[in-house]
Protein backbone atom coordinates (compact mmCIF):
# COMPACT_ATOMS: atom_id res chain seq x y z
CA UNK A 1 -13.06 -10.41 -2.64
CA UNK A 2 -12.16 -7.87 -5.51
CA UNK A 3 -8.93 -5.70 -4.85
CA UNK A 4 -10.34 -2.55 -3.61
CA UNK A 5 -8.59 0.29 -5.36
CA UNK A 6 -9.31 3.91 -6.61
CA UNK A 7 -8.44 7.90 -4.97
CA UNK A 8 -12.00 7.17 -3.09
CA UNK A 9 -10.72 4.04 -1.38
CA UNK A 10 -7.45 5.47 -0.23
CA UNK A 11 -9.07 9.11 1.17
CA UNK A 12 -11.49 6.58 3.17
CA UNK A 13 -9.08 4.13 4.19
CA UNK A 14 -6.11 7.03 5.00
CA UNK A 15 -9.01 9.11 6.94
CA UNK A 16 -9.55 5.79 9.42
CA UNK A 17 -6.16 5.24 9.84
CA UNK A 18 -5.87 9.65 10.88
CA UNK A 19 -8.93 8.76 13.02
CA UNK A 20 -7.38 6.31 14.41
CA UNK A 21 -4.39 8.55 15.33
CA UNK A 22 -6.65 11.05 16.33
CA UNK A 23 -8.12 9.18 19.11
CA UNK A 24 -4.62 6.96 20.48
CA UNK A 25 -2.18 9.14 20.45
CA UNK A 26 -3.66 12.12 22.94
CA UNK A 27 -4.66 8.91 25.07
CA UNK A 28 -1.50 7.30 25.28
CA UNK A 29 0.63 10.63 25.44
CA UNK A 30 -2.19 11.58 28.26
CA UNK A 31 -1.45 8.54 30.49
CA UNK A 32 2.37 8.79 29.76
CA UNK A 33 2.98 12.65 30.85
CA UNK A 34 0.61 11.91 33.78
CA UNK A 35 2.57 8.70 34.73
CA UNK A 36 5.56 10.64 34.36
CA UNK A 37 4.08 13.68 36.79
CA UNK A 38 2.91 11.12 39.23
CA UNK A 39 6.46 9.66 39.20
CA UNK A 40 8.60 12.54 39.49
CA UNK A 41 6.77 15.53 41.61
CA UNK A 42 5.68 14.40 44.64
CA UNK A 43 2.98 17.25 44.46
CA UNK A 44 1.03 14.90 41.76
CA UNK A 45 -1.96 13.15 43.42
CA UNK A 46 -2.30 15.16 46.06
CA UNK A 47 -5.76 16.78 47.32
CA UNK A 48 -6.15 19.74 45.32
CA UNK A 49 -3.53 19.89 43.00
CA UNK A 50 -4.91 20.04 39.66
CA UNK A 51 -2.05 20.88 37.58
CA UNK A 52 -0.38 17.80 36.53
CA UNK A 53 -4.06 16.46 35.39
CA UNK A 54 -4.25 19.92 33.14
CA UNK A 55 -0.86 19.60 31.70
CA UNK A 56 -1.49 16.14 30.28
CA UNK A 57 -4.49 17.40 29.35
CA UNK A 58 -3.42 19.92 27.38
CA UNK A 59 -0.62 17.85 25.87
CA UNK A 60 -3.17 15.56 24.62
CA UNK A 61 -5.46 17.50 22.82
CA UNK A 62 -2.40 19.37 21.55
CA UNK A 63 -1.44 16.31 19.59
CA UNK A 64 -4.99 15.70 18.35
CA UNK A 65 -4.57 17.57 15.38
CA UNK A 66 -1.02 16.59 14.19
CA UNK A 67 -1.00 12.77 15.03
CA UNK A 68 -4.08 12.82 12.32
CA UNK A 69 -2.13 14.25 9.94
CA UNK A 70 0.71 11.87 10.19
CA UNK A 71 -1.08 8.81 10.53
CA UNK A 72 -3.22 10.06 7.19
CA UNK A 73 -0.15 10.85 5.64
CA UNK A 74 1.54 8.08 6.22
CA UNK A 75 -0.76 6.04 5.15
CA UNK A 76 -1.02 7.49 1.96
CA UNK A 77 2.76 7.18 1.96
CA UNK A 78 2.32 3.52 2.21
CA UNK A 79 -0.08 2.78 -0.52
CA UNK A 80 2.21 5.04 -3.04
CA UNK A 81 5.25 2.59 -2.15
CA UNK A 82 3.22 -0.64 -2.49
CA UNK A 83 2.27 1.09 -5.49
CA UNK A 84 5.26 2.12 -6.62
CA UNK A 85 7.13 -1.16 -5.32
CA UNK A 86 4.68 -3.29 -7.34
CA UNK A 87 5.56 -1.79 -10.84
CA UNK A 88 8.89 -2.49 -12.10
CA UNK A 89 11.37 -0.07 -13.82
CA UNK A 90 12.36 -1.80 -16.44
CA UNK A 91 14.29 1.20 -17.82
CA UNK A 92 16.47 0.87 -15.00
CA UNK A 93 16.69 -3.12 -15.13
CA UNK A 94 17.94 -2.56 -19.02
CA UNK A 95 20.59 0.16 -17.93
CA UNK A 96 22.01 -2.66 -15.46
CA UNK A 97 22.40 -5.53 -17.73
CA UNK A 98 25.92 -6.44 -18.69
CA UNK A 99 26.62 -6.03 -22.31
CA UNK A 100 27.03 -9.23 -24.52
CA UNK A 101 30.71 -8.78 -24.84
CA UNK A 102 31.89 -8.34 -21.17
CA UNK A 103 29.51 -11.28 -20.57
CA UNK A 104 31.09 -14.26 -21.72
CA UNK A 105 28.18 -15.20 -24.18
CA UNK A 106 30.09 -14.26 -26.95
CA UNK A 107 32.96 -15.89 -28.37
CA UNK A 108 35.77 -13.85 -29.96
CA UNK A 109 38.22 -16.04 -32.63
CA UNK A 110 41.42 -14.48 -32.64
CA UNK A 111 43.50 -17.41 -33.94
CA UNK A 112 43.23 -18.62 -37.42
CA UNK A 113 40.72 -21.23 -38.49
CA UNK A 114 42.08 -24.32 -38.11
CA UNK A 115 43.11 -26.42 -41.15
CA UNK A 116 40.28 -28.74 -43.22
């Protein structure tokens, strides 16, 4: 299968990934802030009382909006690093390199030549 590259194929595959958000996080933040109501105010659950159902309600579709942003910029965050990961610097790797002299490959002759 060819590598799939190309602006197009990251919008598509970023967009996903903030539809993706959009959809789990209000879910998951609605069934943790109505966990958490149930749990601590007794009031939760009973006949009639609506507004811990409304409150995570709200919560959630709150979130909607941002959690698809992050997860679609994020994921454009991580293709820019593989990106950027998979091309080396070799200015930098040059700039690194130990000079010939400090080394050891070359060797300095300070004595005299010895005699024929």
């Amino acid at each position: 299968m060819a590598k799939r590259t190309g602006v197009a194929w990251l919008l598509l595959r970023s967009a996903l990934y903030g539809l993706a958000g959009f959809v789990l996080v209000p879910v998951v933040l609605f069934i943790f802030v109505l966990g958490l109501g149930h749990a601590f105010d007794p009031r939760c659950g009973a006949p009639g009382a609506s507004g811990c159902g409304a409150g995570a309600g709200a919560i959630a579709l709150a979130s909607a909006v941002p959690a698809f942003a992050l997860f679609f910029l994020v994921s454009v965050a991580v293709v820019f690093a593989r990106h950027r990961r998979g091309q080396p610097d070799f200015a930098a790797v040059l700039d690194r390199t130990p000079s010939a002299e400090t080394s050891g490959l070359t060797q300095r002759n300070d004595r005299a030549a010895p005699p024929a």
